[in-house]
PDB file of N, CA and C in Angstrom:
ATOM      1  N   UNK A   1      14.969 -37.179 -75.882  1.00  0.00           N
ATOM      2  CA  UNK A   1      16.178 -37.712 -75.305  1.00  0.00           C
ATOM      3  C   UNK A   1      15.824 -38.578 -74.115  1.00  0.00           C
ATOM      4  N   UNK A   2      16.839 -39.543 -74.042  1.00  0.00           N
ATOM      5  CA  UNK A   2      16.342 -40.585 -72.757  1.00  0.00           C
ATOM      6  C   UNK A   2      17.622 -40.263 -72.183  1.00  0.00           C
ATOM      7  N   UNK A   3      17.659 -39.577 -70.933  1.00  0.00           N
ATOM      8  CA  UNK A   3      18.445 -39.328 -69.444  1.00  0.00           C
ATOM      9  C   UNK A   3      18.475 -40.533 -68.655  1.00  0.00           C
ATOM     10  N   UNK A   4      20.017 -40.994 -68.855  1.00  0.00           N
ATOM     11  CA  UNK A   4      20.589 -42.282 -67.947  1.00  0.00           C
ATOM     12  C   UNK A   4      21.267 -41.094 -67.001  1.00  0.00           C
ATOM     13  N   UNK A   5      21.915 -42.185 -65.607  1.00  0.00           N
ATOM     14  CA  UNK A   5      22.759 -41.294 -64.462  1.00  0.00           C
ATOM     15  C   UNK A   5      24.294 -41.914 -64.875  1.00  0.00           C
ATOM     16  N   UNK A   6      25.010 -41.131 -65.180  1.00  0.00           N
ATOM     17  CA  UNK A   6      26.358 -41.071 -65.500  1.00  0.00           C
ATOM     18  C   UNK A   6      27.349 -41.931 -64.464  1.00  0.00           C
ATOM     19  N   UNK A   7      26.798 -42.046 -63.298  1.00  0.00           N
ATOM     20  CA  UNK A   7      28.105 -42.761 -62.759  1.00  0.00           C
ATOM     21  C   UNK A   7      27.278 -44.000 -62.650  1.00  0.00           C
ATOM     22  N   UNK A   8      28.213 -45.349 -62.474  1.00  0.00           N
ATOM     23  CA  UNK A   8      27.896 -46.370 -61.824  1.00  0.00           C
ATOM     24  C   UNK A   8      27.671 -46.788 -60.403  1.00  0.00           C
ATOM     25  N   UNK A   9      28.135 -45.579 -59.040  1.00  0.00           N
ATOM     26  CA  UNK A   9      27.805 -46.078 -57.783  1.00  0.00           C
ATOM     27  C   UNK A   9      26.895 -45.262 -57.662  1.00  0.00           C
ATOM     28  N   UNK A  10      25.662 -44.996 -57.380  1.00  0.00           N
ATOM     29  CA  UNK A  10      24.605 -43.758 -57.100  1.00  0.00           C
ATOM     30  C   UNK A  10      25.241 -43.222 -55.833  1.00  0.00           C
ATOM     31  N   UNK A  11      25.377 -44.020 -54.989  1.00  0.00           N
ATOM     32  CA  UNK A  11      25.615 -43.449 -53.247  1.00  0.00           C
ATOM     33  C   UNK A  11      27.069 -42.526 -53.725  1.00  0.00           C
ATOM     34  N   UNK A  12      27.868 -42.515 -54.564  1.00  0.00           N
ATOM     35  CA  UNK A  12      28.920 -41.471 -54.906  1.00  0.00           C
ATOM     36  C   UNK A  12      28.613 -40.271 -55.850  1.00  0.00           C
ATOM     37  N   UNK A  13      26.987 -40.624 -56.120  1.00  0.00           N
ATOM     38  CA  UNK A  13      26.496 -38.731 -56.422  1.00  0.00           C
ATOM     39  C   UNK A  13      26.516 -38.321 -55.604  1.00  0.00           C
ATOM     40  N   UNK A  14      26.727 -36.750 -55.441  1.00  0.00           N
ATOM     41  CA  UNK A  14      26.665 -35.588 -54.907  1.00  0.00           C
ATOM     42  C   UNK A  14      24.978 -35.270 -54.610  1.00  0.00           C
ATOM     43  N   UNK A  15      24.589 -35.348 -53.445  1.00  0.00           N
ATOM     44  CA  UNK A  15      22.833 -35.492 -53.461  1.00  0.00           C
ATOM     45  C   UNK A  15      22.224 -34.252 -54.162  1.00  0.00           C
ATOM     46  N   UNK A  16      22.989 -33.295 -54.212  1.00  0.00           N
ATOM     47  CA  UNK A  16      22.155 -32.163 -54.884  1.00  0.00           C
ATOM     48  C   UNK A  16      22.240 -31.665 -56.180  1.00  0.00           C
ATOM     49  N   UNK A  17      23.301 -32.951 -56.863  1.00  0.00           N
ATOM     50  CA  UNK A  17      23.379 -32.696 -58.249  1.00  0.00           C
ATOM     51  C   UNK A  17      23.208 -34.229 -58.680  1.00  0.00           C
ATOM     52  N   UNK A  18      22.834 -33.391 -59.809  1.00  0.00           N
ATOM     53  CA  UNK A  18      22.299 -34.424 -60.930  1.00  0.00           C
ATOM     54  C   UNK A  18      22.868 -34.692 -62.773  1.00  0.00           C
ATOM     55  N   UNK A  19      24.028 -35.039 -62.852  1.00  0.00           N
ATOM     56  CA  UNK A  19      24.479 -35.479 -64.254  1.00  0.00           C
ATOM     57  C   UNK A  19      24.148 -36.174 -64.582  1.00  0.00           C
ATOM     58  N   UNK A  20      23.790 -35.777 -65.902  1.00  0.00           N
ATOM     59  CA  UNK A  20      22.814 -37.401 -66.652  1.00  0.00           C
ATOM     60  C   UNK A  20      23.951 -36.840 -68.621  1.00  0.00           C
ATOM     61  N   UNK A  21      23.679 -38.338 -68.995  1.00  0.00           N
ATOM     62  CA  UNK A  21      24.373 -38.668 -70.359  1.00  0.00           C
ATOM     63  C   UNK A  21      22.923 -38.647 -71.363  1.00  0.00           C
ATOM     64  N   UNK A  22      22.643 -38.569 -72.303  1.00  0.00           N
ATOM     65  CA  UNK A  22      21.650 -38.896 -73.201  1.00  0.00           C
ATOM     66  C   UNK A  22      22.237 -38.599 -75.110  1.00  0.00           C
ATOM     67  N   UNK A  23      21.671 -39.536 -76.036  1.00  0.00           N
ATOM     68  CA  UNK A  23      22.268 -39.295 -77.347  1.00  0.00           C
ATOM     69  C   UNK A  23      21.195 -38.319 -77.983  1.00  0.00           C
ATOM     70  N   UNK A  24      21.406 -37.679 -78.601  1.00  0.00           N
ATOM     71  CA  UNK A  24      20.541 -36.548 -79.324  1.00  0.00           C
ATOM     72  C   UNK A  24      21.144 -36.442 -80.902  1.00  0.00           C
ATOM     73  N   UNK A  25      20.233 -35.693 -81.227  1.00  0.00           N
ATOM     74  CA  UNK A  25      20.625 -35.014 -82.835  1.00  0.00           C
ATOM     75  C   UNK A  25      20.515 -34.238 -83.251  1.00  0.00           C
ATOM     76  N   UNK A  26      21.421 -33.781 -83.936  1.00  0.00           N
ATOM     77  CA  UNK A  26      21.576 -31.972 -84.094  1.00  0.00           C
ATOM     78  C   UNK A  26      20.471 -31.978 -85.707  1.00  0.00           C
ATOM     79  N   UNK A  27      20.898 -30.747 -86.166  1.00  0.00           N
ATOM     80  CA  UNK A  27      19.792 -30.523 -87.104  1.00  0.00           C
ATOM     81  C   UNK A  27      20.274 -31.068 -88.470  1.00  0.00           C
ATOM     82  N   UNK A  28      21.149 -31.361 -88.610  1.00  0.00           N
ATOM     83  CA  UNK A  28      21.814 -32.692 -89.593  1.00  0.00           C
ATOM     84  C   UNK A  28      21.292 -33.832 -89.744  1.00  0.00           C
ATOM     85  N   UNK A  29      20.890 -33.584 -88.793  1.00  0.00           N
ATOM     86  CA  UNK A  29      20.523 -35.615 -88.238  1.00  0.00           C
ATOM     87  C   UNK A  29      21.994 -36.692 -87.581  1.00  0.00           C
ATOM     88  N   UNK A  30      23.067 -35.800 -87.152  1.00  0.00           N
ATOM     89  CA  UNK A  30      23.797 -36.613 -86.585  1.00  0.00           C
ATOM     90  C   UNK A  30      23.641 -36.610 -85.080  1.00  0.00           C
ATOM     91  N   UNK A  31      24.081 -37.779 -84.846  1.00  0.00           N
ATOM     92  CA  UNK A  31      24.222 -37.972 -83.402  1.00  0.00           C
ATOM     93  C   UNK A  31      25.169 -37.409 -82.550  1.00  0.00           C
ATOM     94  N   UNK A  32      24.649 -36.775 -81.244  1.00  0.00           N
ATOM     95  CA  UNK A  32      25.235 -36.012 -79.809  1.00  0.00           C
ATOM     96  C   UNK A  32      25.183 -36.535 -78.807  1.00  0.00           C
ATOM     97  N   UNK A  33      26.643 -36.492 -78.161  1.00  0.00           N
ATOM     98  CA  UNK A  33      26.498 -37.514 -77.165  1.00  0.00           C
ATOM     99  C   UNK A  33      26.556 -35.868 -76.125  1.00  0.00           C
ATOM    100  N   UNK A  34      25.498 -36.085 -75.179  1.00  0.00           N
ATOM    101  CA  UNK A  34      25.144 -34.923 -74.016  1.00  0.00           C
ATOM    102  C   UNK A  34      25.656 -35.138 -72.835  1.00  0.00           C
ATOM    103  N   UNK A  35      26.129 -34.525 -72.275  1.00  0.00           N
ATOM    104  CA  UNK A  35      26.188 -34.680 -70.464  1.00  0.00           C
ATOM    105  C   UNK A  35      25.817 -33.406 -70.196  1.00  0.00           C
ATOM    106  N   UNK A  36      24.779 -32.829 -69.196  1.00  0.00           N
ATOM    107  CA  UNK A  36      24.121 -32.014 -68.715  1.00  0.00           C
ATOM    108  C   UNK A  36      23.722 -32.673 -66.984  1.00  0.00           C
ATOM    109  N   UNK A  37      24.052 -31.134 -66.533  1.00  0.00           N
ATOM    110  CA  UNK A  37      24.105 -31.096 -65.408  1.00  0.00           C
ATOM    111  C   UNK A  37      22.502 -30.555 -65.249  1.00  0.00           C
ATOM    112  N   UNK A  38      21.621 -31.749 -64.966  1.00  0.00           N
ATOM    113  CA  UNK A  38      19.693 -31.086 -65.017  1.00  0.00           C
ATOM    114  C   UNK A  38      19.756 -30.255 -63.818  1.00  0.00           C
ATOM    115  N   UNK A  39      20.728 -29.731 -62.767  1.00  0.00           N
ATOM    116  CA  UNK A  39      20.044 -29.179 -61.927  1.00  0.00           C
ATOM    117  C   UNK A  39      20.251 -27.606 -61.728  1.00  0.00           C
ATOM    118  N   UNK A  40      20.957 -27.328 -62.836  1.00  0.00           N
ATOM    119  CA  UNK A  40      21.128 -25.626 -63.259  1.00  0.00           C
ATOM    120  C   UNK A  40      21.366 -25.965 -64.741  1.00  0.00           C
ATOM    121  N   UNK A  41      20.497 -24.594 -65.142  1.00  0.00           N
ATOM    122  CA  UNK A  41      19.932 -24.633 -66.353  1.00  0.00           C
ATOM    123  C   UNK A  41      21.167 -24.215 -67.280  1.00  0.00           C
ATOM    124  N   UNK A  42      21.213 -24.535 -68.815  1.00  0.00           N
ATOM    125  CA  UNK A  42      22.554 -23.753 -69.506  1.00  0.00           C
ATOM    126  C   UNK A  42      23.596 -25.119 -69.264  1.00  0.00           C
ATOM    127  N   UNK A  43      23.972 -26.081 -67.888  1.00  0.00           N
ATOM    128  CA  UNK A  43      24.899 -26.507 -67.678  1.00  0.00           C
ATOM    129  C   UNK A  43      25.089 -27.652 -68.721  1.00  0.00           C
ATOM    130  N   UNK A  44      25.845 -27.730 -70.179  1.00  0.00           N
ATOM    131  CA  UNK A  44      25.784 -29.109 -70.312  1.00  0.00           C
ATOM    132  C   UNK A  44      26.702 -28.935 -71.621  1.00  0.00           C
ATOM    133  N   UNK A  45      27.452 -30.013 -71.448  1.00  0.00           N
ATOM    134  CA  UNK A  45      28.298 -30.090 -73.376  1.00  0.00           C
ATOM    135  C   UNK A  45      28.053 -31.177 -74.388  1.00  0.00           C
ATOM    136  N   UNK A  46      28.352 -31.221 -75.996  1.00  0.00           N
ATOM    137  CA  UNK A  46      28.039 -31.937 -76.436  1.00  0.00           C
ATOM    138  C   UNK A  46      29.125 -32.204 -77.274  1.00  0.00           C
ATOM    139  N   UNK A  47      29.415 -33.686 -77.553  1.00  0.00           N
ATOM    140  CA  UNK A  47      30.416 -33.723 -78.508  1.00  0.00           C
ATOM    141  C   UNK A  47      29.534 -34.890 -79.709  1.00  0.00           C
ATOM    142  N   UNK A  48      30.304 -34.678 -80.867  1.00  0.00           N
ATOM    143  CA  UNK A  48      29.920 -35.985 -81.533  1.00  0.00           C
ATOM    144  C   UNK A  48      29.751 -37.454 -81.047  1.00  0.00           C
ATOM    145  N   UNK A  49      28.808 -38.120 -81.414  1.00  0.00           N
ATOM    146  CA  UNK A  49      28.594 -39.500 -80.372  1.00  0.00           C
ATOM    147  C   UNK A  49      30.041 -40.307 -80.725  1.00  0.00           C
ATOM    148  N   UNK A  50      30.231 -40.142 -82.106  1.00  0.00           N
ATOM    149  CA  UNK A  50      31.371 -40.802 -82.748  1.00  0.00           C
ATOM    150  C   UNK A  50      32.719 -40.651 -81.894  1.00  0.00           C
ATOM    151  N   UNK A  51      32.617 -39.564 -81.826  1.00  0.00           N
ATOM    152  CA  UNK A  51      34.293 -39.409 -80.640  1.00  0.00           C
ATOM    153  C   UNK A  51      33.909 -39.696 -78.953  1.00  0.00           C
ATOM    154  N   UNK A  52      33.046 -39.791 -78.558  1.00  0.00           N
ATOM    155  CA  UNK A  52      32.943 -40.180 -77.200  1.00  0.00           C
ATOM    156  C   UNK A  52      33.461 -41.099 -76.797  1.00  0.00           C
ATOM    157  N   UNK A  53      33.778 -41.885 -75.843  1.00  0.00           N
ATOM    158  CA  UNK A  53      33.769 -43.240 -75.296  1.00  0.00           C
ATOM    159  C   UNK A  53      32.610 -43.700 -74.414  1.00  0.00           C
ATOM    160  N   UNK A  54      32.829 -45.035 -73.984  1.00  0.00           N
ATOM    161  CA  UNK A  54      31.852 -45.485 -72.585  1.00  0.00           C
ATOM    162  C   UNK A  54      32.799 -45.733 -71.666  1.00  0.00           C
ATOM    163  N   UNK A  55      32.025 -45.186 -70.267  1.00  0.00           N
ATOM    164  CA  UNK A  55      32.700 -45.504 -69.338  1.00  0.00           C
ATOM    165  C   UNK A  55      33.639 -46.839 -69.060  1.00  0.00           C
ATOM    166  N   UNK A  56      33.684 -48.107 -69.624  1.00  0.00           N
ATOM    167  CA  UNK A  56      34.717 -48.763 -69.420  1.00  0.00           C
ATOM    168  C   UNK A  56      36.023 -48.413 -70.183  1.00  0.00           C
ATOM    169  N   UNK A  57      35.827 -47.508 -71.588  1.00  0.00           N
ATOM    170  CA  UNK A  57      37.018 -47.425 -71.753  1.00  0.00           C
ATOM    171  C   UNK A  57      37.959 -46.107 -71.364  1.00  0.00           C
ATOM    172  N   UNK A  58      37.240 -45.391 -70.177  1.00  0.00           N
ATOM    173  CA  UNK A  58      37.485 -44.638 -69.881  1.00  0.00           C
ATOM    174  C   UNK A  58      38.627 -45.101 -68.455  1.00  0.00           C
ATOM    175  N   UNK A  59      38.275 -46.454 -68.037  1.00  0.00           N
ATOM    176  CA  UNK A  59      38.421 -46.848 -67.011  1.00  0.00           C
ATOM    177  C   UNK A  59      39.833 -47.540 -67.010  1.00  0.00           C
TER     178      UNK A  59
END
């Protein structure tokens, strides 16, 4: 998995946390879109990449 940083202003992370987005694949072979919180372990959800959005259309 390749870990991007989820928001667009860095200086509006929280300095001691760390959310990152990355696409993965389950044992199907379909694609997972991740958000995990890397700085406690366990923290993170996954939905189908297909139903996600990107942040502009979130916006």
């Amino acid at each position: 998995m390749n870990w991007t940083r989820s928001a667009d202003d860095f200086e509006a992370q929280v300095p001691d946390d760390d959310v990152m987005f990355a696409v993965d694949e389950d044992e199907k072979g379909d694609e997972l879109a991740v958000i995990a919180d890397v700085t406690r372990d366990e923290a993170w959800i996954s939905i189908p990449l297909s139903e996600s959005q990107t942040i502009s259309q979130w916006r």
